[in-house]
PDB file of N, CA and C in Angstrom:
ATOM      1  N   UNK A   1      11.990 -17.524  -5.741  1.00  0.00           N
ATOM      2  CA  UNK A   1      10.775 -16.920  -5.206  1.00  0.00           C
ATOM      3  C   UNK A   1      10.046 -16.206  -6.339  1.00  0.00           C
ATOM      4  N   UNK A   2       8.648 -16.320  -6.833  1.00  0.00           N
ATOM      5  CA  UNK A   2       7.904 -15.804  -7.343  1.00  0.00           C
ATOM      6  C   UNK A   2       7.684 -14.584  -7.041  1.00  0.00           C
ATOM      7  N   UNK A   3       7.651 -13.677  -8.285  1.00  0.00           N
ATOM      8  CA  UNK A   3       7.247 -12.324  -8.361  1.00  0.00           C
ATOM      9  C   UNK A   3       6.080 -11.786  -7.979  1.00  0.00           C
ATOM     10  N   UNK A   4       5.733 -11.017  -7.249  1.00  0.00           N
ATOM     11  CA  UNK A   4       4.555 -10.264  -6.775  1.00  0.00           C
ATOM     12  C   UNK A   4       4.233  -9.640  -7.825  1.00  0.00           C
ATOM     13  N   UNK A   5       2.148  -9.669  -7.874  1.00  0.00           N
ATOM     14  CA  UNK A   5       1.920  -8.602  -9.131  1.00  0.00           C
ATOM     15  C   UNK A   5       2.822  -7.475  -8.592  1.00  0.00           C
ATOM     16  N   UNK A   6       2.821  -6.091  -9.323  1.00  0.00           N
ATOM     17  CA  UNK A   6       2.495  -5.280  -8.906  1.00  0.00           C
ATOM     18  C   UNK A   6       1.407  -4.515  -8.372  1.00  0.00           C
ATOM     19  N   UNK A   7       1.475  -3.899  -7.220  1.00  0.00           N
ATOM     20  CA  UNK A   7       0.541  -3.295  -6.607  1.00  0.00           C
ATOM     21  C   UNK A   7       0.703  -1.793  -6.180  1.00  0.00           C
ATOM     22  N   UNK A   8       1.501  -1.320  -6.583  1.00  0.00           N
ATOM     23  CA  UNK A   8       1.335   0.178  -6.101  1.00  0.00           C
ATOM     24  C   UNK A   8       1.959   0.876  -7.736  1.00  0.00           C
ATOM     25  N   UNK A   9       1.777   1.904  -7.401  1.00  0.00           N
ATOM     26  CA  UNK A   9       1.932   2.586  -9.242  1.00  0.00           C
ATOM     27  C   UNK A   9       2.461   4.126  -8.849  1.00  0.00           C
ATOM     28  N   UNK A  10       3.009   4.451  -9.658  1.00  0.00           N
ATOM     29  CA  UNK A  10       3.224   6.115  -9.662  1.00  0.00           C
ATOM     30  C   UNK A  10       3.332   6.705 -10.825  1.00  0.00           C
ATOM     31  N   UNK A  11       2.717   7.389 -10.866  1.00  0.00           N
ATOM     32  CA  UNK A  11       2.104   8.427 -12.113  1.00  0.00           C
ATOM     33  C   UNK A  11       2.069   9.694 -12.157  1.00  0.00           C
ATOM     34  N   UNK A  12       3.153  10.377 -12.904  1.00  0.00           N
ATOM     35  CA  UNK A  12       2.995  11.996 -13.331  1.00  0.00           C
ATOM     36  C   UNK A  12       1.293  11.836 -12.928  1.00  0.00           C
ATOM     37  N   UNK A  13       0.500  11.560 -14.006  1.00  0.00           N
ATOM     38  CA  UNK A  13      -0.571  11.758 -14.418  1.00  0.00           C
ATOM     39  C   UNK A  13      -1.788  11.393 -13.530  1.00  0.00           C
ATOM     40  N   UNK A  14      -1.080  10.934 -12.416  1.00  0.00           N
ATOM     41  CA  UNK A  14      -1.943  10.298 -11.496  1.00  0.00           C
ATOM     42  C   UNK A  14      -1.731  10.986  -9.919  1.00  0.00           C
ATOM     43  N   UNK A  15      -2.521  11.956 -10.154  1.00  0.00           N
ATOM     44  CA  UNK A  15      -2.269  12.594  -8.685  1.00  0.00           C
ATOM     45  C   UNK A  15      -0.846  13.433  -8.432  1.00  0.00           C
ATOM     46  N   UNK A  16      -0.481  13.642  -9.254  1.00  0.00           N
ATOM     47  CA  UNK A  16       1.087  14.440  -9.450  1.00  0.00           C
ATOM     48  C   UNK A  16       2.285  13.385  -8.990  1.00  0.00           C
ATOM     49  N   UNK A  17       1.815  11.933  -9.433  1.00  0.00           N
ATOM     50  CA  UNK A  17       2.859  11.051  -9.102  1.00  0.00           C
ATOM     51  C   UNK A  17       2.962  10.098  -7.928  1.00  0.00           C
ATOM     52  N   UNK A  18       1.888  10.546  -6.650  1.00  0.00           N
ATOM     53  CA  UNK A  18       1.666  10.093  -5.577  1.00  0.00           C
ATOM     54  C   UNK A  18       1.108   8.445  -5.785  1.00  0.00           C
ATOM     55  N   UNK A  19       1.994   8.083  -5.178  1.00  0.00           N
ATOM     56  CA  UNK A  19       2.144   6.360  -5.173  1.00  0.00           C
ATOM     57  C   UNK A  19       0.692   5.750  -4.610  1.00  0.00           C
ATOM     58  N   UNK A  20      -0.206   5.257  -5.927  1.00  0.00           N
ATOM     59  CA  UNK A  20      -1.338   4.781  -5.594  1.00  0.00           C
ATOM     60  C   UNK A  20      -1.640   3.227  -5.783  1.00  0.00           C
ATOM     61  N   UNK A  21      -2.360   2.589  -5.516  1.00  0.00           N
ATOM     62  CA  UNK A  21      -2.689   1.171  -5.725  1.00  0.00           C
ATOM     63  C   UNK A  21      -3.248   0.966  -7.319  1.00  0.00           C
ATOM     64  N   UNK A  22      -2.713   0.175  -7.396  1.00  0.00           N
ATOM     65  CA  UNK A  22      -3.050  -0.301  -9.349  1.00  0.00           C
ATOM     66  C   UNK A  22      -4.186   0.039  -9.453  1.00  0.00           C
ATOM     67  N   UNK A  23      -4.510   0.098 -10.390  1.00  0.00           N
ATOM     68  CA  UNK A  23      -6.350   0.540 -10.952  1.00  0.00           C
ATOM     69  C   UNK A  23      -6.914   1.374  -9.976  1.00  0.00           C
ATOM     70  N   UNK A  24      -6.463   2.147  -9.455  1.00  0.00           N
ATOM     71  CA  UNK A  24      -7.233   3.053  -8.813  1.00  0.00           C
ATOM     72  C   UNK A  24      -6.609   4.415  -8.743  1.00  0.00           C
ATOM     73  N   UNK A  25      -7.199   5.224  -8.074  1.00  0.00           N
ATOM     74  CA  UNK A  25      -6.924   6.421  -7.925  1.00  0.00           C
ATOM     75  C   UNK A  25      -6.523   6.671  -5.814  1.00  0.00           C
ATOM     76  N   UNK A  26      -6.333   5.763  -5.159  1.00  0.00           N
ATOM     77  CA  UNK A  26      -6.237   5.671  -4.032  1.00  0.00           C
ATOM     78  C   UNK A  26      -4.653   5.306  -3.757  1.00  0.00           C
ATOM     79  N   UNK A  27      -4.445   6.864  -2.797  1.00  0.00           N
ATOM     80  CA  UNK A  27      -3.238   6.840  -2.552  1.00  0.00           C
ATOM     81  C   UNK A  27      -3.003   5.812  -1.251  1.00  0.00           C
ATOM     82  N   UNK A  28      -2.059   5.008  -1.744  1.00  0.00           N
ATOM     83  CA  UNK A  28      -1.349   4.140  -0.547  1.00  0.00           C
ATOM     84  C   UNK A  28      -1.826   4.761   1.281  1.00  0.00           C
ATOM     85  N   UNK A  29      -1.166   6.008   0.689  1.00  0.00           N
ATOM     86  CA  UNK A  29      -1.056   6.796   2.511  1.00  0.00           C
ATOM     87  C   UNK A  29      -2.207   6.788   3.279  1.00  0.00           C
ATOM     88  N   UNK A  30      -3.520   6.504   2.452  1.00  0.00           N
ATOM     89  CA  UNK A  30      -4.398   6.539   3.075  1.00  0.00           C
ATOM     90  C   UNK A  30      -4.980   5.233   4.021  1.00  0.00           C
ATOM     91  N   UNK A  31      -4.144   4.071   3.433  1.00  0.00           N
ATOM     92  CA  UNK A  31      -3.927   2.958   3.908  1.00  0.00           C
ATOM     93  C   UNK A  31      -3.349   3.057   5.290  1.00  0.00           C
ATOM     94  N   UNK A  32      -2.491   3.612   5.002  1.00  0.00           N
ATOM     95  CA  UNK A  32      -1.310   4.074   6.151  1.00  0.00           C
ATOM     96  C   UNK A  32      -1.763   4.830   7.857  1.00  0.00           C
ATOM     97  N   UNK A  33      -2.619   5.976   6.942  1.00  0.00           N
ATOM     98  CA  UNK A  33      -3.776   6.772   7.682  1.00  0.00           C
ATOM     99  C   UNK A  33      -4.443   6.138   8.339  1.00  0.00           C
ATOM    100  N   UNK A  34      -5.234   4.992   8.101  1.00  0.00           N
ATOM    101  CA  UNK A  34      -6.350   4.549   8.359  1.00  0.00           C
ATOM    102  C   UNK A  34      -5.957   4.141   9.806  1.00  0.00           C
ATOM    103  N   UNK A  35      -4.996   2.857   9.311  1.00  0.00           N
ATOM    104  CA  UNK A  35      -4.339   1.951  10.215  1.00  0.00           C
ATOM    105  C   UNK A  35      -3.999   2.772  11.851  1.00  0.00           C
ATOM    106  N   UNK A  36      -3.239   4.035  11.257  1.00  0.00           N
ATOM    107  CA  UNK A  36      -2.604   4.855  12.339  1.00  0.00           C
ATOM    108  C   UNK A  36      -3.292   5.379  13.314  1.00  0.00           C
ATOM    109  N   UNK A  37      -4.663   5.640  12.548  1.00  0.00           N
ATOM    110  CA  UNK A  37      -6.274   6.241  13.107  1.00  0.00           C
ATOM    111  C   UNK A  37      -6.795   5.157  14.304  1.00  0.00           C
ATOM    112  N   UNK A  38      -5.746   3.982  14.030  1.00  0.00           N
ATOM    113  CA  UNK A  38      -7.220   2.672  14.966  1.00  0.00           C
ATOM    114  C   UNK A  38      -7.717   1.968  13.967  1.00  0.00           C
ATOM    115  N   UNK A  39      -7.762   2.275  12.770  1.00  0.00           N
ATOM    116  CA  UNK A  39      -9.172   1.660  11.923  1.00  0.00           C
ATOM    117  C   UNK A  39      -8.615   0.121  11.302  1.00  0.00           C
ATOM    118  N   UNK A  40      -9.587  -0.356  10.994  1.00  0.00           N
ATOM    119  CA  UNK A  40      -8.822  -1.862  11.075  1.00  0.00           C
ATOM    120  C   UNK A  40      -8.892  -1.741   9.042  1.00  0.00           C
ATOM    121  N   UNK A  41      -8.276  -3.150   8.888  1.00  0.00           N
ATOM    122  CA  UNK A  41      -8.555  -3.545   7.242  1.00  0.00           C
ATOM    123  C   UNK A  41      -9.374  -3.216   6.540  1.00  0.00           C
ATOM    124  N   UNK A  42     -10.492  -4.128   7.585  1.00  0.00           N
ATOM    125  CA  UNK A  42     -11.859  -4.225   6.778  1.00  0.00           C
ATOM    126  C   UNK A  42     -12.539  -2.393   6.520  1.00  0.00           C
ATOM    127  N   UNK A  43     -12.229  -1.420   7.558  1.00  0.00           N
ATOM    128  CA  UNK A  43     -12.831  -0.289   7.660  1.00  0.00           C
ATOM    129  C   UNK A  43     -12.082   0.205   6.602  1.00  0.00           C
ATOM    130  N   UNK A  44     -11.115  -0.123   6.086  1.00  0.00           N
ATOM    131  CA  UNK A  44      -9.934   0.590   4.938  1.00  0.00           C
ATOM    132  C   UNK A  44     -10.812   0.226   3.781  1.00  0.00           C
ATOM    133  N   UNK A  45     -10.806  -0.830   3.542  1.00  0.00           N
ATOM    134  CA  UNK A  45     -11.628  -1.745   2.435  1.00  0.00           C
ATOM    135  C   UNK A  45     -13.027  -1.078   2.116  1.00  0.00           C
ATOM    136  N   UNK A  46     -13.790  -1.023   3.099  1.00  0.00           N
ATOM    137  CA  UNK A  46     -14.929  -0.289   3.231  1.00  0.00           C
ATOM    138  C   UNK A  46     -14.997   0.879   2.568  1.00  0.00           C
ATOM    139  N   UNK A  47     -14.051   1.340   3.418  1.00  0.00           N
ATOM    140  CA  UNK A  47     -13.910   3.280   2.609  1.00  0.00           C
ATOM    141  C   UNK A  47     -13.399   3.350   1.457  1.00  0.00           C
ATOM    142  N   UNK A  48     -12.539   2.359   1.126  1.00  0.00           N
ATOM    143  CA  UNK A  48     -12.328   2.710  -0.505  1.00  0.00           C
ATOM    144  C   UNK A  48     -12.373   1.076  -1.085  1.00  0.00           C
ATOM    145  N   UNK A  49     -13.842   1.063  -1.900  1.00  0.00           N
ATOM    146  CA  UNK A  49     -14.116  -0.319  -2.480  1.00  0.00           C
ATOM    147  C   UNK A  49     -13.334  -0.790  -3.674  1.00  0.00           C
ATOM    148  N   UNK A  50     -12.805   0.016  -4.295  1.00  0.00           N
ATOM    149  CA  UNK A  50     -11.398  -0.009  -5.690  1.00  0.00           C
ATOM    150  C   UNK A  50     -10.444  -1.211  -5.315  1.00  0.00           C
ATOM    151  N   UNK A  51     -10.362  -0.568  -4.127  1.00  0.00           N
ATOM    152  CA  UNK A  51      -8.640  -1.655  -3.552  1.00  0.00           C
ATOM    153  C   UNK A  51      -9.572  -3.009  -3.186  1.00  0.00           C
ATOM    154  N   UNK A  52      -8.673  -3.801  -3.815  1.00  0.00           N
ATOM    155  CA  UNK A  52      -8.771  -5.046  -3.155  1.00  0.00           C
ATOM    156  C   UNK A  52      -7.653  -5.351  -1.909  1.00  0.00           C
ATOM    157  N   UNK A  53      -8.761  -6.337  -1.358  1.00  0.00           N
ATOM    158  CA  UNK A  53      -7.710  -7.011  -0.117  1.00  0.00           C
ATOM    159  C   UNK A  53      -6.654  -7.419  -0.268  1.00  0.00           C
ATOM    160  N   UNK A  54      -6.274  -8.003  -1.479  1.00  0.00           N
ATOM    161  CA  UNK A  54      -5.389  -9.029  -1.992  1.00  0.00           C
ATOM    162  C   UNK A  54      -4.279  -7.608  -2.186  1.00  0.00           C
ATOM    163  N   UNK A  55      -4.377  -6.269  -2.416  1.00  0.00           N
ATOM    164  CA  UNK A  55      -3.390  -5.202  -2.978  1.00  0.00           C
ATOM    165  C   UNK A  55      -3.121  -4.311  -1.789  1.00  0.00           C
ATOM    166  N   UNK A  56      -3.807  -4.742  -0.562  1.00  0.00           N
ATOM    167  CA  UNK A  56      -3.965  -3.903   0.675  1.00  0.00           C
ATOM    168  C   UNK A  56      -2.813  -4.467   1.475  1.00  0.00           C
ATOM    169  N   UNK A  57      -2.983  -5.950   1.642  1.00  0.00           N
ATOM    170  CA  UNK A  57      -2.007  -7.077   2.427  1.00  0.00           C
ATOM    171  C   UNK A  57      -0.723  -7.252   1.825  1.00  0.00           C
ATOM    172  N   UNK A  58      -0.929  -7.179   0.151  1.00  0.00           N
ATOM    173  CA  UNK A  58       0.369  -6.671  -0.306  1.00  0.00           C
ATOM    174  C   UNK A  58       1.318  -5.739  -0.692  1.00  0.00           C
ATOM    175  N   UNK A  59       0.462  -4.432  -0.224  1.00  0.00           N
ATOM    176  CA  UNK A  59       1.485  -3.369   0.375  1.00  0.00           C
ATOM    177  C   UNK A  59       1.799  -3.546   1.512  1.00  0.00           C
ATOM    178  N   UNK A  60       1.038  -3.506   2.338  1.00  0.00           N
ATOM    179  CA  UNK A  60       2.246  -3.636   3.843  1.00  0.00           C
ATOM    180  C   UNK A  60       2.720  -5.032   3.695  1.00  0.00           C
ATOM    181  N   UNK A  61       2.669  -5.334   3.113  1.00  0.00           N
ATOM    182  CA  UNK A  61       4.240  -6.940   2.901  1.00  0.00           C
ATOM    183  C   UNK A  61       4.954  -6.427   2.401  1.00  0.00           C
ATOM    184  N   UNK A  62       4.994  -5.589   1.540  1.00  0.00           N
ATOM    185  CA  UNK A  62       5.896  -4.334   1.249  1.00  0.00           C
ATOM    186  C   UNK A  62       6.850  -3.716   2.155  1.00  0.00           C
ATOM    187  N   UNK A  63       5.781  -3.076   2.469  1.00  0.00           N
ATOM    188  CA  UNK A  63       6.321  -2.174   3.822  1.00  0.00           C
ATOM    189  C   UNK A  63       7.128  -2.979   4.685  1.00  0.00           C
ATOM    190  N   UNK A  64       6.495  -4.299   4.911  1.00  0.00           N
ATOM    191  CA  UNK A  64       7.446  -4.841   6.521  1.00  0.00           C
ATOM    192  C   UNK A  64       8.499  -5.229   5.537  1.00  0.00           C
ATOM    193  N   UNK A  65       8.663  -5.565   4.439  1.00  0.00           N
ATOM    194  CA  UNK A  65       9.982  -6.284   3.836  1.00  0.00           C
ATOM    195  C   UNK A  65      10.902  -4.927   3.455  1.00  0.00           C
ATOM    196  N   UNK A  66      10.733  -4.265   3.415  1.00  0.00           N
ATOM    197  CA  UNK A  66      11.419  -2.692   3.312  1.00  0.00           C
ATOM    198  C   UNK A  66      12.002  -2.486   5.043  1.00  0.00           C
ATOM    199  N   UNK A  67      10.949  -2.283   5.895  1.00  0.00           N
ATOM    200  CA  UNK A  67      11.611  -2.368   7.044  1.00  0.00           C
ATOM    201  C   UNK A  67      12.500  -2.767   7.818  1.00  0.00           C
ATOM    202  N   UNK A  68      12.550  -4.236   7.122  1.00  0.00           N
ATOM    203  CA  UNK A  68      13.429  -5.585   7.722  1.00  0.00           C
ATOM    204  C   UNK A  68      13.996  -5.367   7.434  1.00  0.00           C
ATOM    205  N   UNK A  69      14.348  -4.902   5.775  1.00  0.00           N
ATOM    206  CA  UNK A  69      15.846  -4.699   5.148  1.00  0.00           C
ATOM    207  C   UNK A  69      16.366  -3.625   5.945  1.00  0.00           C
ATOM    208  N   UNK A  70      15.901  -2.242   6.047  1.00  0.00           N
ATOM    209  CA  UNK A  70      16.180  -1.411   5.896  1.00  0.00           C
ATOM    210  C   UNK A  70      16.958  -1.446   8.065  1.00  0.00           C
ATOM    211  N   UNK A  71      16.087  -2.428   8.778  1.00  0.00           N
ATOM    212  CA  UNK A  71      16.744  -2.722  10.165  1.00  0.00           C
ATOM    213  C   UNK A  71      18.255  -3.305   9.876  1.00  0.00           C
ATOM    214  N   UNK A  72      17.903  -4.546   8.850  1.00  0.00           N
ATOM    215  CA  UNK A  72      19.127  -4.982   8.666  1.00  0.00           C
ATOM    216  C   UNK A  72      20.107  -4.516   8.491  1.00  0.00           C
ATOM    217  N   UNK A  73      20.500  -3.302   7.790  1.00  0.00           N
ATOM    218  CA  UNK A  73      21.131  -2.497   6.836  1.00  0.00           C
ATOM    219  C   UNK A  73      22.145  -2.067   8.178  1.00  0.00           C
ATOM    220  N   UNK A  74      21.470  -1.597   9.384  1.00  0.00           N
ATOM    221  CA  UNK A  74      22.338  -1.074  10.243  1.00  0.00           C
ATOM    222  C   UNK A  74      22.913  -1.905  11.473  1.00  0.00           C
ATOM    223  N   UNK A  75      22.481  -2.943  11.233  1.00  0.00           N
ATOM    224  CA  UNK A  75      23.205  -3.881  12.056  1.00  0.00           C
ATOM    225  C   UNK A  75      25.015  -3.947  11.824  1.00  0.00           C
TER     226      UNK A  75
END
């Protein structure tokens, strides 16, 4: 299986380390936020034009593949 770019980053220097999307200054959580709010993709995208779609869809592929494992784990 082929390697995913990377897409999320953490940086002393970047927000005191808070896990943001590559080239930007936009913390993940706000992704997270959005979603939790009701707000769909496109309204995420909207509000912060930095992130691409392509780094949005591949954090939460993230996320659900963290999840799965992390269900698995206690089976």
């Amino acid at each position: 299986m082929a390697r995913q770019p990377k897409v999320i980053h953490s940086d002393p220097d970047i927000l005191d380390g808070t896990p943001v999307f590559v080239g930007t200054r936009v913390p993940v959580q706000n992704l997270i936020d959005c979603l939790e709010a009701g707000d769909s993709l496109d309204d995420f995208l909207n509000s912060f034009p930095t992130v691409k779609k392509e780094q949005a869809v591949a954090a939460l592929e993230i996320a659900r593949e963290a999840l799965e494992s992390s269900a698995h784990s206690y089976r």
